[in-house]
C-alpha atoms as a PDB file:
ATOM      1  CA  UNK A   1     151.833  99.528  95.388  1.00  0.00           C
ATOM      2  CA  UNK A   2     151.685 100.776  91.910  1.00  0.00           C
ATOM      3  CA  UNK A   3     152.898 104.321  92.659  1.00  0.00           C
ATOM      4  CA  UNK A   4     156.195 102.578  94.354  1.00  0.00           C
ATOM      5  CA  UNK A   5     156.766 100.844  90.474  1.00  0.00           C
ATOM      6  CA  UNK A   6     156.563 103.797  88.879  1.00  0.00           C
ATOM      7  CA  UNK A   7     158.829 105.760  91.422  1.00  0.00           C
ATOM      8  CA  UNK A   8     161.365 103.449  91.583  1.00  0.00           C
ATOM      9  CA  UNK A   9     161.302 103.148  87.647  1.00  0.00           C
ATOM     10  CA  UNK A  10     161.719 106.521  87.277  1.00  0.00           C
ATOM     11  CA  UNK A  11     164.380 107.076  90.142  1.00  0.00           C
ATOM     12  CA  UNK A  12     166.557 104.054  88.485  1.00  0.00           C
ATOM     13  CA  UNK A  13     166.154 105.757  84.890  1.00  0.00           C
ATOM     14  CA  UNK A  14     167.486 108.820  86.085  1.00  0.00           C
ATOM     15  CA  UNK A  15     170.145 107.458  88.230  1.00  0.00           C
ATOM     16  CA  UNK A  16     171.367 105.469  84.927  1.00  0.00           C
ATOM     17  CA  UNK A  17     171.641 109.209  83.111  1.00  0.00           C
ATOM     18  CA  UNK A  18     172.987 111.123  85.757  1.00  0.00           C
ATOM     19  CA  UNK A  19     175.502 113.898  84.633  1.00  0.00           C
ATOM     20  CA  UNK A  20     177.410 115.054  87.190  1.00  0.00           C
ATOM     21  CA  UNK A  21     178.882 117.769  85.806  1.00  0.00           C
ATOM     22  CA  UNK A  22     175.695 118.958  84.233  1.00  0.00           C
ATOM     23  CA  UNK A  23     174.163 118.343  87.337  1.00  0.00           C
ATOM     24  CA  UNK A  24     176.876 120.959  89.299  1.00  0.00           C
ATOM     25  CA  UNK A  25     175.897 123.266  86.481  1.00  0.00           C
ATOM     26  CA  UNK A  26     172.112 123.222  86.962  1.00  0.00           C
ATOM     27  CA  UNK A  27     172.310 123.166  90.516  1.00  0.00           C
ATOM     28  CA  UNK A  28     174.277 126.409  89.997  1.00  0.00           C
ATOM     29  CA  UNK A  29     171.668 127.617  88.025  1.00  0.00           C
ATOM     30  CA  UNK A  30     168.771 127.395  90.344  1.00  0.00           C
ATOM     31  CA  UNK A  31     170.676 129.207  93.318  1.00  0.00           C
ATOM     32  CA  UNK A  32     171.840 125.815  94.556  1.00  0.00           C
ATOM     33  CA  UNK A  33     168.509 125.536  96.182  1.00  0.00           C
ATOM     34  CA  UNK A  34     168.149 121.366  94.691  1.00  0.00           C
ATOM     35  CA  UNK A  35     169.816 118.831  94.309  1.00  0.00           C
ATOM     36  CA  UNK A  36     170.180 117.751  90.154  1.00  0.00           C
ATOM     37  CA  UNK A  37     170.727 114.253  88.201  1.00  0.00           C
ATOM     38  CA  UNK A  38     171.834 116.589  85.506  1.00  0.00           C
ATOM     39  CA  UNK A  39     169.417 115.243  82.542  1.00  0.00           C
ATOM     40  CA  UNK A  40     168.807 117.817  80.177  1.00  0.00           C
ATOM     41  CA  UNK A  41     164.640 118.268  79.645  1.00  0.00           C
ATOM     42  CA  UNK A  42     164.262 116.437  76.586  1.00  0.00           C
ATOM     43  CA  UNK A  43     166.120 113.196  77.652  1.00  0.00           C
ATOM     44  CA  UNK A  44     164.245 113.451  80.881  1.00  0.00           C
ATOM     45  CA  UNK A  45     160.775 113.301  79.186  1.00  0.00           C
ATOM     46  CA  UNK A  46     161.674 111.028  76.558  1.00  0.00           C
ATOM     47  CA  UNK A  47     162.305 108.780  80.208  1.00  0.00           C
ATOM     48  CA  UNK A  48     159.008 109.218  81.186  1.00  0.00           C
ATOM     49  CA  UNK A  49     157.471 108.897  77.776  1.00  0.00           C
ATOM     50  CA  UNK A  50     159.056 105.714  77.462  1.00  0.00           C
ATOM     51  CA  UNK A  51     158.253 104.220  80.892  1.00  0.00           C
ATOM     52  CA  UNK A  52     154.787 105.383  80.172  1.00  0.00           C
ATOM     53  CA  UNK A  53     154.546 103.964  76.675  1.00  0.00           C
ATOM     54  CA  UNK A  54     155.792 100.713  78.200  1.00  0.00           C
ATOM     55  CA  UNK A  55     154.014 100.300  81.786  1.00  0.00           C
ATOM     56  CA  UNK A  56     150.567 102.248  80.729  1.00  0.00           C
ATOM     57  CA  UNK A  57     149.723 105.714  82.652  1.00  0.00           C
ATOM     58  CA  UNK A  58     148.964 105.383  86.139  1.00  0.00           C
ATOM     59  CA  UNK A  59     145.284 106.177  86.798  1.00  0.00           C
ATOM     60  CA  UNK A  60     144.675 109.194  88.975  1.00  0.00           C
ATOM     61  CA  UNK A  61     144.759 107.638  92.518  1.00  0.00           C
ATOM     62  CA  UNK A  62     147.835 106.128  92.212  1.00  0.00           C
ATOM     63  CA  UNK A  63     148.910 109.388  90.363  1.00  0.00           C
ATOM     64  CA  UNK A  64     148.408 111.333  93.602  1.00  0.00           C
ATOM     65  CA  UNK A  65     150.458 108.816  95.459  1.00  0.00           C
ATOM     66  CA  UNK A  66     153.013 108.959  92.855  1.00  0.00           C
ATOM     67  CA  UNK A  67     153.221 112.594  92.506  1.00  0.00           C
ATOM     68  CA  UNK A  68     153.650 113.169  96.281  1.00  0.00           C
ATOM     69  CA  UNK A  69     156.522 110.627  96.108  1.00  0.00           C
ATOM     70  CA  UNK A  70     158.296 112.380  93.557  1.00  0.00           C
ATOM     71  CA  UNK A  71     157.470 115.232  94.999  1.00  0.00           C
ATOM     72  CA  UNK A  72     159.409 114.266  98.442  1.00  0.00           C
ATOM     73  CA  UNK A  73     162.805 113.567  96.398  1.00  0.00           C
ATOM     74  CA  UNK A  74     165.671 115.976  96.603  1.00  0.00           C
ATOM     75  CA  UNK A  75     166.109 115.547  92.802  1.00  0.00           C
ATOM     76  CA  UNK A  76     164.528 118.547  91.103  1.00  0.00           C
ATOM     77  CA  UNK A  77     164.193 116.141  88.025  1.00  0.00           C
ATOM     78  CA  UNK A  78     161.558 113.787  90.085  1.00  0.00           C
ATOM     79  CA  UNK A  79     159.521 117.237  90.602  1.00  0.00           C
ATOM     80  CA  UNK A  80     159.905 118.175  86.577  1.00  0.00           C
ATOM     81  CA  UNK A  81     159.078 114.404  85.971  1.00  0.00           C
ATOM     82  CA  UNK A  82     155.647 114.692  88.123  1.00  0.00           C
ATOM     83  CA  UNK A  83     154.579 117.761  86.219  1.00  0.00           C
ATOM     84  CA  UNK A  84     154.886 115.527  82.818  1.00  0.00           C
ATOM     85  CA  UNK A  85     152.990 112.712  84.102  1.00  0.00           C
ATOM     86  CA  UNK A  86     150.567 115.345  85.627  1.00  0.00           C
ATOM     87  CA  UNK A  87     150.468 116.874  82.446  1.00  0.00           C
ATOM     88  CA  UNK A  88     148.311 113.891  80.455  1.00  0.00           C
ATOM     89  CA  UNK A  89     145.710 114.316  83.065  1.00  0.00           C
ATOM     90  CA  UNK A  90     144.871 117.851  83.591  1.00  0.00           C
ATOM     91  CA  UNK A  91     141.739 117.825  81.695  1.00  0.00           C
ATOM     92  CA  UNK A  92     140.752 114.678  83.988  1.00  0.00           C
ATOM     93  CA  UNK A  93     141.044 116.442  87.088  1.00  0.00           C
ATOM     94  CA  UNK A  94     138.122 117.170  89.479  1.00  0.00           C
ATOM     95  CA  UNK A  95     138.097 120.091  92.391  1.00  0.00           C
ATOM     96  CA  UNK A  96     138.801 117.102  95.204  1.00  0.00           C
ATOM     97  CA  UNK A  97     142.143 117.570  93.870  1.00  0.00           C
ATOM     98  CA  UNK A  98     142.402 121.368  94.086  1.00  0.00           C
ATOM     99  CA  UNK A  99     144.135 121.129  97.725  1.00  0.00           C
ATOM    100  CA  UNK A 100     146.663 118.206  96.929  1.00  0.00           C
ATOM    101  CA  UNK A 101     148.193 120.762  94.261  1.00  0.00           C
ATOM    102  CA  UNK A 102     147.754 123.839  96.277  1.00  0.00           C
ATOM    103  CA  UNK A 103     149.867 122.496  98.777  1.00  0.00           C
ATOM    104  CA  UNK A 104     152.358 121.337  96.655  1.00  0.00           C
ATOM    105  CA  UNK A 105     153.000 125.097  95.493  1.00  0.00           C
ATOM    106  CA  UNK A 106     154.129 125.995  98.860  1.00  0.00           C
ATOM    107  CA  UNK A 107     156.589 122.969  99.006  1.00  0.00           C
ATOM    108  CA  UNK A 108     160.292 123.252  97.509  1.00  0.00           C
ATOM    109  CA  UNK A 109     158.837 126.593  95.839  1.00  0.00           C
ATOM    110  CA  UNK A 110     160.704 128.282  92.907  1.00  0.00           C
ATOM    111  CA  UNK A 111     159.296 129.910  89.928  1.00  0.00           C
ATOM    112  CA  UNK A 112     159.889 126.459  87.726  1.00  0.00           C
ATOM    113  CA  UNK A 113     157.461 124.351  90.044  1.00  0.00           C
ATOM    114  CA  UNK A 114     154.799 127.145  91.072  1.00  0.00           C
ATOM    115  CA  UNK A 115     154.820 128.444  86.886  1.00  0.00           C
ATOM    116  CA  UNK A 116     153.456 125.247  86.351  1.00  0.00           C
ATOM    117  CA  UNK A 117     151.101 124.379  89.240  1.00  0.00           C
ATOM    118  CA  UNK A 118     149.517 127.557  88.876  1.00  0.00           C
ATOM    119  CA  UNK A 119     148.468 128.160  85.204  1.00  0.00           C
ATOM    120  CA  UNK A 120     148.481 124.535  84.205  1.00  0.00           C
ATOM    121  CA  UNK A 121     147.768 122.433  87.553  1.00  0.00           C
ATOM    122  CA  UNK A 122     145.128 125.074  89.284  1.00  0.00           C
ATOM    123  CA  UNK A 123     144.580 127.018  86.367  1.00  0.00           C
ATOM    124  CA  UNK A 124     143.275 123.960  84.356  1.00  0.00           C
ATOM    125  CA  UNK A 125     140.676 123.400  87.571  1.00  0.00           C
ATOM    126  CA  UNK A 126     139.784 126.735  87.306  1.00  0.00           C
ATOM    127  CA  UNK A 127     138.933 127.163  84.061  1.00  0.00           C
ATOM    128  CA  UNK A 128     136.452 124.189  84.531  1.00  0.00           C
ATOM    129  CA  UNK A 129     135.415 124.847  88.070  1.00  0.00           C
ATOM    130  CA  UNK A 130     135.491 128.775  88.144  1.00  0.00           C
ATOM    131  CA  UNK A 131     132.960 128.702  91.355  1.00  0.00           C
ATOM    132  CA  UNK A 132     136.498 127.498  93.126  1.00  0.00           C
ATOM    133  CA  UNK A 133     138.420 130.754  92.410  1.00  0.00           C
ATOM    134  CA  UNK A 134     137.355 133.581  94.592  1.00  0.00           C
ATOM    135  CA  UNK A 135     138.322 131.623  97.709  1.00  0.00           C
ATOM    136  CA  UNK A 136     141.501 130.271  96.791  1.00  0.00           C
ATOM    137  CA  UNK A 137     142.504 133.630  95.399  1.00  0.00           C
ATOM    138  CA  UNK A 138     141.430 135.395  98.110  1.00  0.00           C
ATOM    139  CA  UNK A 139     143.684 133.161 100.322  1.00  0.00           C
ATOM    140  CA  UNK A 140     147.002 132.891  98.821  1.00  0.00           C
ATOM    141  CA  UNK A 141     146.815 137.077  98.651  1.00  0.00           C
ATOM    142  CA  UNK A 142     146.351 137.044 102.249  1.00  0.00           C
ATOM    143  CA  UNK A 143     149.176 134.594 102.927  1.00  0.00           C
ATOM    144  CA  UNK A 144     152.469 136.297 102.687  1.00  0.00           C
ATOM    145  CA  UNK A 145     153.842 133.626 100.629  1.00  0.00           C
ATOM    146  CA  UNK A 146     155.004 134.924  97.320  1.00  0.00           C
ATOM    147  CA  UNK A 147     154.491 131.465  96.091  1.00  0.00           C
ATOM    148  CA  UNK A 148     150.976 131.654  96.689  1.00  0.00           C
ATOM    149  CA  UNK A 149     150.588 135.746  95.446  1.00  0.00           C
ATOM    150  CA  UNK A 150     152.133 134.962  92.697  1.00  0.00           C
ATOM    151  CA  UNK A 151     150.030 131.958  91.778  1.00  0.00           C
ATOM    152  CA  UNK A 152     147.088 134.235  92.246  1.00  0.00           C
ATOM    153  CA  UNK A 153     148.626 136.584  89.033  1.00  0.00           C
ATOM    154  CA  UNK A 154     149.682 133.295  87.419  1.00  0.00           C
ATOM    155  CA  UNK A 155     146.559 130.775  87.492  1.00  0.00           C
ATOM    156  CA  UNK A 156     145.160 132.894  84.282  1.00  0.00           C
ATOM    157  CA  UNK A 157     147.742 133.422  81.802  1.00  0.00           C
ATOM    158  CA  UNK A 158     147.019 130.988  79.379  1.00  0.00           C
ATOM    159  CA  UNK A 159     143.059 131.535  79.466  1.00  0.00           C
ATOM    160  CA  UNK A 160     143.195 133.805  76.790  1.00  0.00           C
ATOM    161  CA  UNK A 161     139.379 135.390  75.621  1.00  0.00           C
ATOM    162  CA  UNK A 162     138.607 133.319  79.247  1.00  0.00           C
ATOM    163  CA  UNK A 163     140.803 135.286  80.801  1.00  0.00           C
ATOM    164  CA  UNK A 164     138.703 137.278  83.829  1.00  0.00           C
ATOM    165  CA  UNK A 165     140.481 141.259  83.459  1.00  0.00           C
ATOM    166  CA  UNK A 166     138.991 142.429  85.838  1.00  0.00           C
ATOM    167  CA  UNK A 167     139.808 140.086  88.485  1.00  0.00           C
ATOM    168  CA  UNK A 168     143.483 140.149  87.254  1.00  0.00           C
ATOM    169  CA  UNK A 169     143.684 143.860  87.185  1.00  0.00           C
ATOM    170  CA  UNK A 170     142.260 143.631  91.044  1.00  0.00           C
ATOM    171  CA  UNK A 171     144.968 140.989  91.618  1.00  0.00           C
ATOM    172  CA  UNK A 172     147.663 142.951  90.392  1.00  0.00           C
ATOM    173  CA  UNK A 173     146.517 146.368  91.903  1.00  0.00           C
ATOM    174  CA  UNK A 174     146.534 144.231  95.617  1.00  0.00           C
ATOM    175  CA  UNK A 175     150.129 144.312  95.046  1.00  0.00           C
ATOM    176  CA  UNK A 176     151.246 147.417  94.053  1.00  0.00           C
ATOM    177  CA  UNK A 177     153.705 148.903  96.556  1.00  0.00           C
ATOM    178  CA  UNK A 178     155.487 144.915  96.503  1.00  0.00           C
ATOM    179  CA  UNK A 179     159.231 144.947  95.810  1.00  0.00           C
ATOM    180  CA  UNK A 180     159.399 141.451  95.538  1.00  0.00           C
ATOM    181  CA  UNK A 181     160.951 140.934  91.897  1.00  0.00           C
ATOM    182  CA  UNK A 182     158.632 137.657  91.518  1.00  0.00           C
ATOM    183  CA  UNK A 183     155.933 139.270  92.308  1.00  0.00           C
ATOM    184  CA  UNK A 184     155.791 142.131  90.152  1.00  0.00           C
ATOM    185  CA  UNK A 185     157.730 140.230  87.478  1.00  0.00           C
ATOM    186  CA  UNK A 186     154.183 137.665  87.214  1.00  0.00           C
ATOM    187  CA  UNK A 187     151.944 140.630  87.205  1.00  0.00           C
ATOM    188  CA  UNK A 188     153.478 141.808  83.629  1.00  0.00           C
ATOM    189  CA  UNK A 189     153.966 138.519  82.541  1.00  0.00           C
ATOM    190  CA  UNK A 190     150.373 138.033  83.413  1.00  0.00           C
ATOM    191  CA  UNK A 191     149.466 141.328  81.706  1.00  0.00           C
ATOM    192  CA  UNK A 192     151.731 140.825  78.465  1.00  0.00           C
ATOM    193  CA  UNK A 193     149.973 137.836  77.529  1.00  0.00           C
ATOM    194  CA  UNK A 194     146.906 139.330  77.768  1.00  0.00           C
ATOM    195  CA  UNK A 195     147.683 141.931  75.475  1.00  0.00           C
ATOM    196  CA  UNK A 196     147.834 139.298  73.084  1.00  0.00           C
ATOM    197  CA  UNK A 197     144.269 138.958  73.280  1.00  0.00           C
ATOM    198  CA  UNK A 198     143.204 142.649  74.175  1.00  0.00           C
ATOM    199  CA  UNK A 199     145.947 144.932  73.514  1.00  0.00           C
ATOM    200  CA  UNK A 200     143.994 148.215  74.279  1.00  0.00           C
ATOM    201  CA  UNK A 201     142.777 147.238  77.349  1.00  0.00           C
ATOM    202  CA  UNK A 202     146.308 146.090  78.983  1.00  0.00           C
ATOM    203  CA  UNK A 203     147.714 149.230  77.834  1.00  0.00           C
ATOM    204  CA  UNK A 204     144.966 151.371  79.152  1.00  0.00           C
ATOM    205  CA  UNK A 205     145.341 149.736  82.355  1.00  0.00           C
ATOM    206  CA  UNK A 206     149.466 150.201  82.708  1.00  0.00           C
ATOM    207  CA  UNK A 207     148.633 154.024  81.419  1.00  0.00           C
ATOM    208  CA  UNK A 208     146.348 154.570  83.990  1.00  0.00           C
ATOM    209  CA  UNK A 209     148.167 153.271  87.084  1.00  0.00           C
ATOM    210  CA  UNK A 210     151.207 155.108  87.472  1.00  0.00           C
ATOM    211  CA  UNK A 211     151.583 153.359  90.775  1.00  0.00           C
ATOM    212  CA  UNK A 212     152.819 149.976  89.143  1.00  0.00           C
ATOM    213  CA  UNK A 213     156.523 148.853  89.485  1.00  0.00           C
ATOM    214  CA  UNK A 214     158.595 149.533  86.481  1.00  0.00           C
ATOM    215  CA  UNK A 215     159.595 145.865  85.953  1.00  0.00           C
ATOM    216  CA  UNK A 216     155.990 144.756  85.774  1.00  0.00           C
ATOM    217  CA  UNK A 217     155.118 148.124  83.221  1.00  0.00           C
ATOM    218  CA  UNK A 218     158.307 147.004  81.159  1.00  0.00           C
ATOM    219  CA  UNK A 219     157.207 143.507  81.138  1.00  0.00           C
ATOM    220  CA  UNK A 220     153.416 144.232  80.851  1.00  0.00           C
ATOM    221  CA  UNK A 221     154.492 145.937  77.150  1.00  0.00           C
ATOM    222  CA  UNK A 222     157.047 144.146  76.009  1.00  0.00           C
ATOM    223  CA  UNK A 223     154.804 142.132  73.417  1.00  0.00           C
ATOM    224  CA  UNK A 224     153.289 145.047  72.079  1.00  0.00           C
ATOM    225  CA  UNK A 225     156.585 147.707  72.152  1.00  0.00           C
ATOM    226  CA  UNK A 226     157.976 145.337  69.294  1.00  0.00           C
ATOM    227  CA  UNK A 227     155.214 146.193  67.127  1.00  0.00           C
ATOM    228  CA  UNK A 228     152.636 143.080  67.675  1.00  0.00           C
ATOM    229  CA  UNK A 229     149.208 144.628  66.782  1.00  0.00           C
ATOM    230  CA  UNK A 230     146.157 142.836  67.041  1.00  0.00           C
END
């Protein structure tokens, strides 16, 4: 099967630029919640780029069999290396493929998986499927995950003039009273790079709701506190 060549071709690159002690470092890193090669980003994607360049991209089913391979490995490089294969076909991707992703962000979740799947992965279907949002919103706020809440902030921060304000400011005010640091960190993340776009209305909405954590007001105005106008 094709997405067995590419796996194994990808397992075998990284096995042949393992770092051990770089590994023990970024293992230490993330909380020693994975298991590392210990390849720095750059040489890792150059791997991919390279296997790519030589075998041809996968097409998209044998992506989603590939991806859930990599996906299964205790190597948080096999995860990073699905996200840059994923990353060629974003603008390819259809809503049948909304739920393969979704799933994935509940699955070895930490903020350098789910800050991908959710603005880039989701966010991409979003943008071109928007009919698919209010449901799929509405469900990872009622899940308890923060995974899935903070997805929900997430999924819009690189939509710019797309972005939808008013559903983000709804977002964000369903978790006010949350002390979970990921949680309120993504909300002023979220906000911050909106103010990029509207500066006045992000900082009307952080003046007017008192109620928001103090990480997510700090964050929220960070952009604009160092003198960024529009």
């Amino acid at each position: 099967m094709e997405d067995l060549f590419y796996f194994h071709q990808l397992k075998a690159a990284f096995s042949d630029h393992a770092d051990q002690e770089r590994a023990v470092r970024m293992k230490a890193y993330m909380r020693n919640q994975f298991e590392f090669f210990g390849i720095e980003s750059p040489i890792r994607k150059k791997i991919v780029s390279g296997i790519l360049s030589e075998n041809g991209k996968p097409e998209l089913p044998v992506l989603i069999g590939l991806t859930g391979l990599l996906w299964s490995q205790p190597e948080r490089e096999m995860q990073y290396a699905a996200m840059d294969i994923n990353n060629y076909f974003l603008k390819k991707l259809i809503p049948a493929y909304m739920p393969i992703y979704e799933k994935l962000i509940g699955q070895k979740s930490w903020w350098d998986t789910v800050d991908w799947l959710a603005p880039r992965a989701m966010g991409s279907l979003f943008l071109r499927y928007p009919e698919h949002i209010d449901r799929h919103v509405e469900n990872w706020l009622s899940s308890g995950n923060i995974w899935y809440i903070r997805s929900a902030i997430l999924f819009q921060l690189h939509y710019k003039k797309h972005t939808d304000f008013e559903l983000l400011k709804s977002i964000i005010l369903q978790t006010i009273g949350s002390t979970e640091f990921f949680i309120n960190k993504a909300s002023g993340w979220a906000l911050r790079e909106y103010s990029k776009t509207n500066a006045s209305a992000v900082t009307e909405f952080v003046e007017s709701t008192p109620a928001l954590s103090g990480l997510t007001k700090t964050e929220a105005l960070k952009w604009l506190k160092r003198g960024n106008t529009m």
